[in-house]
C-alpha atoms as a PDB file:
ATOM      1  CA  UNK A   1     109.814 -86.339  55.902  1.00  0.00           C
ATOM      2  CA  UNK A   2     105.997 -84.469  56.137  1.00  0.00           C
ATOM      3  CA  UNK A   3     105.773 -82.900  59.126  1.00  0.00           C
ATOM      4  CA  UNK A   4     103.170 -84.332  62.040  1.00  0.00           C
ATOM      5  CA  UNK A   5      99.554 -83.014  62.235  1.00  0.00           C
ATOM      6  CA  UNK A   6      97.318 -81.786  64.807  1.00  0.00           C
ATOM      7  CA  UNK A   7      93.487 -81.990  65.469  1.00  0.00           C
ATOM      8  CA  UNK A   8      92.364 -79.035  67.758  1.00  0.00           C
ATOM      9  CA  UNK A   9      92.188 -81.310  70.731  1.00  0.00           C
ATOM     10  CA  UNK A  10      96.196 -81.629  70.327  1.00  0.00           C
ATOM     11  CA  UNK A  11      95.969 -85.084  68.923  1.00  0.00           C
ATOM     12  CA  UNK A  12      98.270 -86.314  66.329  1.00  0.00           C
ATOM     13  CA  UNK A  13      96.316 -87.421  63.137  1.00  0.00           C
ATOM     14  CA  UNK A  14      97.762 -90.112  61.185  1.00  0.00           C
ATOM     15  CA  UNK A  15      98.768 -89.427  57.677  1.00  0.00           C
ATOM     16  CA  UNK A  16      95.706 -90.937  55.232  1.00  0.00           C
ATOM     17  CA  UNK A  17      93.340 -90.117  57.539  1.00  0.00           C
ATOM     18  CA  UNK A  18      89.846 -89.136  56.259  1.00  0.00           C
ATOM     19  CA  UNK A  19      88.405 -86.321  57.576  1.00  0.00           C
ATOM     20  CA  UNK A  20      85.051 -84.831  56.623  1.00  0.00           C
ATOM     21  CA  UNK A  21      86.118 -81.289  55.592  1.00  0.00           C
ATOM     22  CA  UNK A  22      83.311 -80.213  57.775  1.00  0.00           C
ATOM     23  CA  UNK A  23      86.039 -80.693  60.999  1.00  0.00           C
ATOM     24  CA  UNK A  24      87.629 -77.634  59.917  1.00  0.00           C
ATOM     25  CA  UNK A  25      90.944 -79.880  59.348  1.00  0.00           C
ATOM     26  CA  UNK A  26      91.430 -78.760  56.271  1.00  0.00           C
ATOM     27  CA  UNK A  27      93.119 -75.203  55.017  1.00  0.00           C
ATOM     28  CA  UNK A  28      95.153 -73.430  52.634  1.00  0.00           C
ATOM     29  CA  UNK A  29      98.677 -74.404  53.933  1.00  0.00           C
ATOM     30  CA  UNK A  30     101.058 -76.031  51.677  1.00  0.00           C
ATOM     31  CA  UNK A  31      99.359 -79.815  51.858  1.00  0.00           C
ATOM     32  CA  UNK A  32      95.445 -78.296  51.835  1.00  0.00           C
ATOM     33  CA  UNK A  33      94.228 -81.969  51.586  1.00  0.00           C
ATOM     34  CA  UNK A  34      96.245 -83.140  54.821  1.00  0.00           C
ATOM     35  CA  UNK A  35      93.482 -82.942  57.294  1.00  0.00           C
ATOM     36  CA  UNK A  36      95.305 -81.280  60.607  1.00  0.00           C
ATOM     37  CA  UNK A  37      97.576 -78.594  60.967  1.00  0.00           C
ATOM     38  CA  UNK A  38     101.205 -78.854  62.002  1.00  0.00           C
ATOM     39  CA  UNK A  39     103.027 -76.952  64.829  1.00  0.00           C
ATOM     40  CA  UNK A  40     104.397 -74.264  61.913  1.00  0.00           C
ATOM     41  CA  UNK A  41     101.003 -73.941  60.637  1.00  0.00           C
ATOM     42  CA  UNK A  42      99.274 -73.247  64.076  1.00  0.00           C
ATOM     43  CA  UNK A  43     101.926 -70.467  64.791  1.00  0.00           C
ATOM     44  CA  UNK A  44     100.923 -68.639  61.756  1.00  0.00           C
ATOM     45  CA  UNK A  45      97.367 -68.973  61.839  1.00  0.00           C
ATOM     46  CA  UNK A  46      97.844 -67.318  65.607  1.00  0.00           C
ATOM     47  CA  UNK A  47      99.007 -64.253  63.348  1.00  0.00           C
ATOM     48  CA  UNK A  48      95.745 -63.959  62.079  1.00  0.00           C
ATOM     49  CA  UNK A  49      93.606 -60.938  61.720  1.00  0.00           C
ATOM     50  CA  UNK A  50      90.449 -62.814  62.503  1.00  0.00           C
ATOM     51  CA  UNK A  51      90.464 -63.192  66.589  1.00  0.00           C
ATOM     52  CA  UNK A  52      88.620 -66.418  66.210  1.00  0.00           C
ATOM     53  CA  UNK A  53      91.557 -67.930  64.419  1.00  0.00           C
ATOM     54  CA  UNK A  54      94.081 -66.668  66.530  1.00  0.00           C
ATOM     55  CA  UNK A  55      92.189 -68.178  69.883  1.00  0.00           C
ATOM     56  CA  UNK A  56      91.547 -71.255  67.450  1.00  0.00           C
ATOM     57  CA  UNK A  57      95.804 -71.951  66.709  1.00  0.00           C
ATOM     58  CA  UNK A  58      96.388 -70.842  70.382  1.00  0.00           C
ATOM     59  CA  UNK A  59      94.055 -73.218  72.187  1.00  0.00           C
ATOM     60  CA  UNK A  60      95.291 -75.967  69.739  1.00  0.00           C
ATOM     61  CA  UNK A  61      99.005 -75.557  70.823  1.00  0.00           C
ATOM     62  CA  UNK A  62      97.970 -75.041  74.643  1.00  0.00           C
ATOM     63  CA  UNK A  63      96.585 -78.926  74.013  1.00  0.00           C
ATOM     64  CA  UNK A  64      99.914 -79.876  71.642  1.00  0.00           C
ATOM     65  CA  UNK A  65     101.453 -78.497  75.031  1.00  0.00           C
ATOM     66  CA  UNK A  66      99.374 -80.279  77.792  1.00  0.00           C
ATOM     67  CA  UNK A  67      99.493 -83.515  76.040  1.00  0.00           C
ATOM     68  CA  UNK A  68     103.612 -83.411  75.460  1.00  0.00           C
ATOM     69  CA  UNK A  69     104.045 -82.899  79.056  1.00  0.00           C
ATOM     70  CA  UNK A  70     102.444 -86.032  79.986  1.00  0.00           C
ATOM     71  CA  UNK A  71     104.950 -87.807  77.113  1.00  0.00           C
ATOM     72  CA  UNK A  72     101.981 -88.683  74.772  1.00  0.00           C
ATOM     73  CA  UNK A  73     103.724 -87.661  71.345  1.00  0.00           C
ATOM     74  CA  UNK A  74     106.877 -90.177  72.496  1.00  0.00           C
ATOM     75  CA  UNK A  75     106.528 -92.655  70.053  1.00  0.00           C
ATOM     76  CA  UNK A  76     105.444 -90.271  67.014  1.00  0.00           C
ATOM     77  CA  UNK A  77     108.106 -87.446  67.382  1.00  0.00           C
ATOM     78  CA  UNK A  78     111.555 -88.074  67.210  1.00  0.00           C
ATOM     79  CA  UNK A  79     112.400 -84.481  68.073  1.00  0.00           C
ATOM     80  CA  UNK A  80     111.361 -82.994  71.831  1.00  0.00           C
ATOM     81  CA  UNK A  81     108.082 -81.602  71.734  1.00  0.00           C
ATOM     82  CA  UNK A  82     109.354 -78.334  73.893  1.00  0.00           C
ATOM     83  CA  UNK A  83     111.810 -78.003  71.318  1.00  0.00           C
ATOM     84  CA  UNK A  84     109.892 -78.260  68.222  1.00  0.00           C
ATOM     85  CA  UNK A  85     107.458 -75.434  69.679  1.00  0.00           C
ATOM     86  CA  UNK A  86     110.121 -72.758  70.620  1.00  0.00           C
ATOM     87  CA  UNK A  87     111.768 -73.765  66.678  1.00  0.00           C
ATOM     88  CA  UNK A  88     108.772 -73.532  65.393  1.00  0.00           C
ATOM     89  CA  UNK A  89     107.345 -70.408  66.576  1.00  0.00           C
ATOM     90  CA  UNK A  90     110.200 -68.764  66.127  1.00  0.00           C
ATOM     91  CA  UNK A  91     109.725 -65.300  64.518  1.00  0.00           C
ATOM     92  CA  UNK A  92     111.079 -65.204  61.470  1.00  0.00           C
ATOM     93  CA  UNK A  93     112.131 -61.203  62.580  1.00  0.00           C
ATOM     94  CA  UNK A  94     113.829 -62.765  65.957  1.00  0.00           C
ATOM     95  CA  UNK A  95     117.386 -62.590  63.949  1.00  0.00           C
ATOM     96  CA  UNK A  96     116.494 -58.672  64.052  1.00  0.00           C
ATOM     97  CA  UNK A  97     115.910 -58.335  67.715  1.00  0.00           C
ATOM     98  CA  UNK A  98     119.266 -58.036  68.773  1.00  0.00           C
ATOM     99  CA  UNK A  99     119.533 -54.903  66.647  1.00  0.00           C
ATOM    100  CA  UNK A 100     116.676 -53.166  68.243  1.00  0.00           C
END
């Protein structure tokens, strides 16, 4: 099952959407013609070098955030939205942590 995508406002964007590449929707992830970004996606691109970006992927998952608290991804994700966010960002050196 493809994964749910984000505009930058937060909002869920419905798969076969059209979206002028202008939007800056569109990237280099692994469905570049999927207009959006999913929660995965976001966390990486906050791992940027380019500050823009990172402020970009952050502001977008404060609005992912907002908008789940007042239940507005319900119907569209099966999954808790808190949930999917913490698995999500979840560093992929967190296993290591304990070690430290």
């Amino acid at each position: 099952e493809s994964q749910v995508r984000f505009d930058f406002d937060g909002k869920i964007i419905p798969r076969g959407t059209e979206i002028h590449p202008d939007k800056g929707l569109h990237h280099h992830g692994e469905e570049p013609s999927a207009a959006g970004y999913t929660i995965e996606e976001l966390f990486i691109l906050s791992r940027s070098a380019i500050q823009r970006q990172r402020e970009i992927a952050l502001e977008t998952l404060v609005h992912i955030t907002q908008r789940a608290r007042h239940g507005l991804y319900r119907k569209h994700v099966q999954q808790p939205m808190l949930q999917l966010l913490l698995d999500s960002g979840e560093s992929p050196y967190s296993a290591l942590i304990p070690l430290l």
